[in-house]
Protein backbone atom coordinates (compact mmCIF):
# COMPACT_ATOMS: atom_id res chain seq x y z
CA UNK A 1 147.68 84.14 107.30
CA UNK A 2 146.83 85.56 110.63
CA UNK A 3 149.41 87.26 112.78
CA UNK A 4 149.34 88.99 116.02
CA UNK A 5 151.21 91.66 114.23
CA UNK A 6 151.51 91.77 110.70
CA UNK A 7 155.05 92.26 109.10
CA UNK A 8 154.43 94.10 106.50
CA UNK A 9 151.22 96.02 106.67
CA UNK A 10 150.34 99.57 107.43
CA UNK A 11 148.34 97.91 111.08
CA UNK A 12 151.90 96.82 112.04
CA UNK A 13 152.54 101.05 113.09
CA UNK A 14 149.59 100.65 115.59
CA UNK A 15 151.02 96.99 117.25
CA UNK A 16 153.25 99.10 120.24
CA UNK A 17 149.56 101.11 120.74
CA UNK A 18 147.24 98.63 120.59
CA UNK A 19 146.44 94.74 120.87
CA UNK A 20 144.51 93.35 117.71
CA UNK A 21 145.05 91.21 115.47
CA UNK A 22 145.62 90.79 111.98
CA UNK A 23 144.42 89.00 108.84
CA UNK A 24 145.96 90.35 105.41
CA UNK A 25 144.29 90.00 102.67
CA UNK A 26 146.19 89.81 99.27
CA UNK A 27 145.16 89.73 95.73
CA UNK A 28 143.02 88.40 93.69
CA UNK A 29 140.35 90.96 96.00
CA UNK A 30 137.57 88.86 96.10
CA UNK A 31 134.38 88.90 97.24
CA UNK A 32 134.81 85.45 98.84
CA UNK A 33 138.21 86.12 100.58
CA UNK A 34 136.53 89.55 102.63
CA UNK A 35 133.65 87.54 103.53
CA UNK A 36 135.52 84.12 104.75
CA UNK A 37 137.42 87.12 106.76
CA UNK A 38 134.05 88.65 108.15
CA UNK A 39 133.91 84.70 108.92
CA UNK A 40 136.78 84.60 110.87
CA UNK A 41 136.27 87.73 113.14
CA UNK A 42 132.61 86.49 114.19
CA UNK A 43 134.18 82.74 114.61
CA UNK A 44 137.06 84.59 116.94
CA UNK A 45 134.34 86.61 118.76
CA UNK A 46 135.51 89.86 118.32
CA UNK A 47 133.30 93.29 119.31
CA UNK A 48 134.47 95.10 116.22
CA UNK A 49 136.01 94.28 112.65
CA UNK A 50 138.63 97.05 110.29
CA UNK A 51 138.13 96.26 107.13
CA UNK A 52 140.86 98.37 105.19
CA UNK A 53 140.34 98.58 102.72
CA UNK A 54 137.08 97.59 101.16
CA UNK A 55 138.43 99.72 97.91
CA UNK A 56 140.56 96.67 96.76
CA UNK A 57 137.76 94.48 97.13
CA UNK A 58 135.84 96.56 93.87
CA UNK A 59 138.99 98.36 91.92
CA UNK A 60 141.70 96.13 93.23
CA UNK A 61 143.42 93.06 91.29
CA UNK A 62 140.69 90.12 90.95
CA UNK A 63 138.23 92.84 92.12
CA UNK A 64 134.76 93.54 90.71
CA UNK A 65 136.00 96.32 88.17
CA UNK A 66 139.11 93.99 87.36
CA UNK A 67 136.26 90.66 86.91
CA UNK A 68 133.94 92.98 84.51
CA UNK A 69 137.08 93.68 82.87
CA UNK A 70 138.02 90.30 82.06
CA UNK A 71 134.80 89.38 81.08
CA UNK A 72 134.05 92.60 78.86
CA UNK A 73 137.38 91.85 77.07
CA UNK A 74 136.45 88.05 76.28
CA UNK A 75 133.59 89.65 74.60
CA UNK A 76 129.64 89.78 75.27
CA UNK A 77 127.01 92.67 76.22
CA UNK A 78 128.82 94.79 78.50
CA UNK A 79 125.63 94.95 80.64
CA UNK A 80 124.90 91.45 81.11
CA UNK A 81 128.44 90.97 82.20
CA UNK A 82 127.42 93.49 85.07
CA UNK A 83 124.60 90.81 86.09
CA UNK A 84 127.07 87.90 86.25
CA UNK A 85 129.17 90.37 89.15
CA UNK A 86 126.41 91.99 91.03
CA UNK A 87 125.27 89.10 93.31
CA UNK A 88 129.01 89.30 93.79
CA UNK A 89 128.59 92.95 95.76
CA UNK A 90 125.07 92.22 97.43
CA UNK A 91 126.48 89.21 98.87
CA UNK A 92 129.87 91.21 100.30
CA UNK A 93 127.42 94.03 101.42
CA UNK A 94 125.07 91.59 102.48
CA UNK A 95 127.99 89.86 104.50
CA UNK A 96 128.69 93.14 106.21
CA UNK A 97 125.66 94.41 107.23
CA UNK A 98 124.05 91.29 108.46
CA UNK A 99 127.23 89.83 110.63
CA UNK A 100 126.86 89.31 114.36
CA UNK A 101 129.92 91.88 114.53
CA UNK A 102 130.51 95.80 114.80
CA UNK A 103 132.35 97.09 111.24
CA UNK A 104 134.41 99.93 110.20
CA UNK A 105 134.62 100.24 106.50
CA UNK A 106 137.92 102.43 105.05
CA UNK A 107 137.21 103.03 101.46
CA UNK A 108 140.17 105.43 99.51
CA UNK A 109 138.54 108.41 97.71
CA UNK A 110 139.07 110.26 94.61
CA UNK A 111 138.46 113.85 93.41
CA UNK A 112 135.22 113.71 91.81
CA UNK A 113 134.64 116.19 88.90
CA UNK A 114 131.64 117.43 86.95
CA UNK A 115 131.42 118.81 83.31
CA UNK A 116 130.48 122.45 83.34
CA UNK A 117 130.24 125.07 80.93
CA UNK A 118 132.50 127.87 80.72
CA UNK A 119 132.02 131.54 80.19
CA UNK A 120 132.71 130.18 76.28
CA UNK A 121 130.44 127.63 76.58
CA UNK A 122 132.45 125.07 76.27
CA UNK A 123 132.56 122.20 78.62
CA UNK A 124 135.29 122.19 81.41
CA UNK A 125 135.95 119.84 84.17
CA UNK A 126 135.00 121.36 87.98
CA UNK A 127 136.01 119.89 91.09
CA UNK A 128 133.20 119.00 93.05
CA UNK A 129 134.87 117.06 96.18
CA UNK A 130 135.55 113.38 96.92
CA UNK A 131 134.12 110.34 96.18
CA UNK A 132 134.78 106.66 98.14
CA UNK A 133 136.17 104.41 95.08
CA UNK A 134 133.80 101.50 95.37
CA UNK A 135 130.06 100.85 93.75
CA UNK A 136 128.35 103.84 93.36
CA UNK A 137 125.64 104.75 96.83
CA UNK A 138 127.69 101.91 98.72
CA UNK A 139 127.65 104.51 101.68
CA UNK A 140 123.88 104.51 101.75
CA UNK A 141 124.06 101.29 103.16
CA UNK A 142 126.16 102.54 105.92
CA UNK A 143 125.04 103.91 109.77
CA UNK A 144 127.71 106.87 109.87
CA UNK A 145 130.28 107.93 106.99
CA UNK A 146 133.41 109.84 108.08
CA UNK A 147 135.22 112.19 105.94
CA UNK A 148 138.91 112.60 106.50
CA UNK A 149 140.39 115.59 105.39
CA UNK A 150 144.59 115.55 104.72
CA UNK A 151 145.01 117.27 107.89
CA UNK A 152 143.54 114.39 109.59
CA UNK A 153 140.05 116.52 110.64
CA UNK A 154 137.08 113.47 110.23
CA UNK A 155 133.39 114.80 110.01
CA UNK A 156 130.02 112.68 109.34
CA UNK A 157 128.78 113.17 105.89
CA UNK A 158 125.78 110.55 107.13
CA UNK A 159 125.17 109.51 110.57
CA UNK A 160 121.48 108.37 111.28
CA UNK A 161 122.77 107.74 114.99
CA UNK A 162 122.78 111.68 115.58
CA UNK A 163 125.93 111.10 117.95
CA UNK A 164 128.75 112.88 115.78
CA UNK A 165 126.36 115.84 113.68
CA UNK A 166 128.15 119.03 113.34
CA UNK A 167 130.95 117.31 115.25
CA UNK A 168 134.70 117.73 113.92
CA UNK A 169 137.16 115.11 115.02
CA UNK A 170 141.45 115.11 115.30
């Protein structure tokens, strides 16, 4: 459903800032669903499309992860189940990079971690910072990639624009 301010999503504490409007997506996350929204926003003519979160849209309920899964449990070669999803992804990266419309991405990260060995040598987890949850290099495909810090600080990890290098933003 689209709203000119949603009800019950997190966009509804921006409506008394800002005019936009709204199309939640709910589960199943599929691929088809965040394109037929990229859909929508070129149909409606808008300069720029929020897509948060493109995280459901891979780990999220009817997802990619939650598809392979499904399929992995009803049995099979775990790696040809992969080639039954992956036209999935290209065609939702695809969809993003090739509309007629300017797109911001929000992806949720996690601590990433890295085996090590200790002074014992035995292997320990380290902390080696924070990783987007969706497909592995799915930032490559990006123009700029923000990092937000907890105390709200964003810096470019990637920009090949050259407008926000060595740039820290509130």
């Amino acid at each position: 459903s689209q709203s000119r301010y949603p009800a019950n999503g997190s966009a509804s504490l921006y409506s008394e800032s800002f005019e936009f409007d709204v199309l939640e997506i709910g589960p199943p996350y599929t691929v088809e669903k965040y394109n037929n929204a990229i859909n929508a926003a070129v149909a409606a003519k808008h300069d720029v499309l929020v897509i948060d979160s493109i995280t459901h849209q891979w780990k999220g309920e009817g997802g990619i992860l939650n598809q392979k899964e499904q399929l992995d449990a009803r049995g099979g070669n775990s790696f040809t189940n992969w080639s039954k999803l992956t036209p999935d992804q290209d065609r939702f990266v695809a969809k993003i990079l090739h509309s007629d419309i300017h797109t911001i991405c929000t992806m949720r990260s996690k601590q990433e971690y890295i085996l090590t060995e200790n002074d014992k040598g035995k292997q320990v987890p380290k902390k080696v910072g924070m990783a987007p949850i969706q497909r592995d290099n799915f930032e490559y495909e990006l123009t700029c990639v923000f990092d937000i810090a907890m105390n709200h600080e964003a810096e470019t990890s990637k920009d090949r624009t050259g407008l926000f290098v060595d740039k820290i933003f509130k």
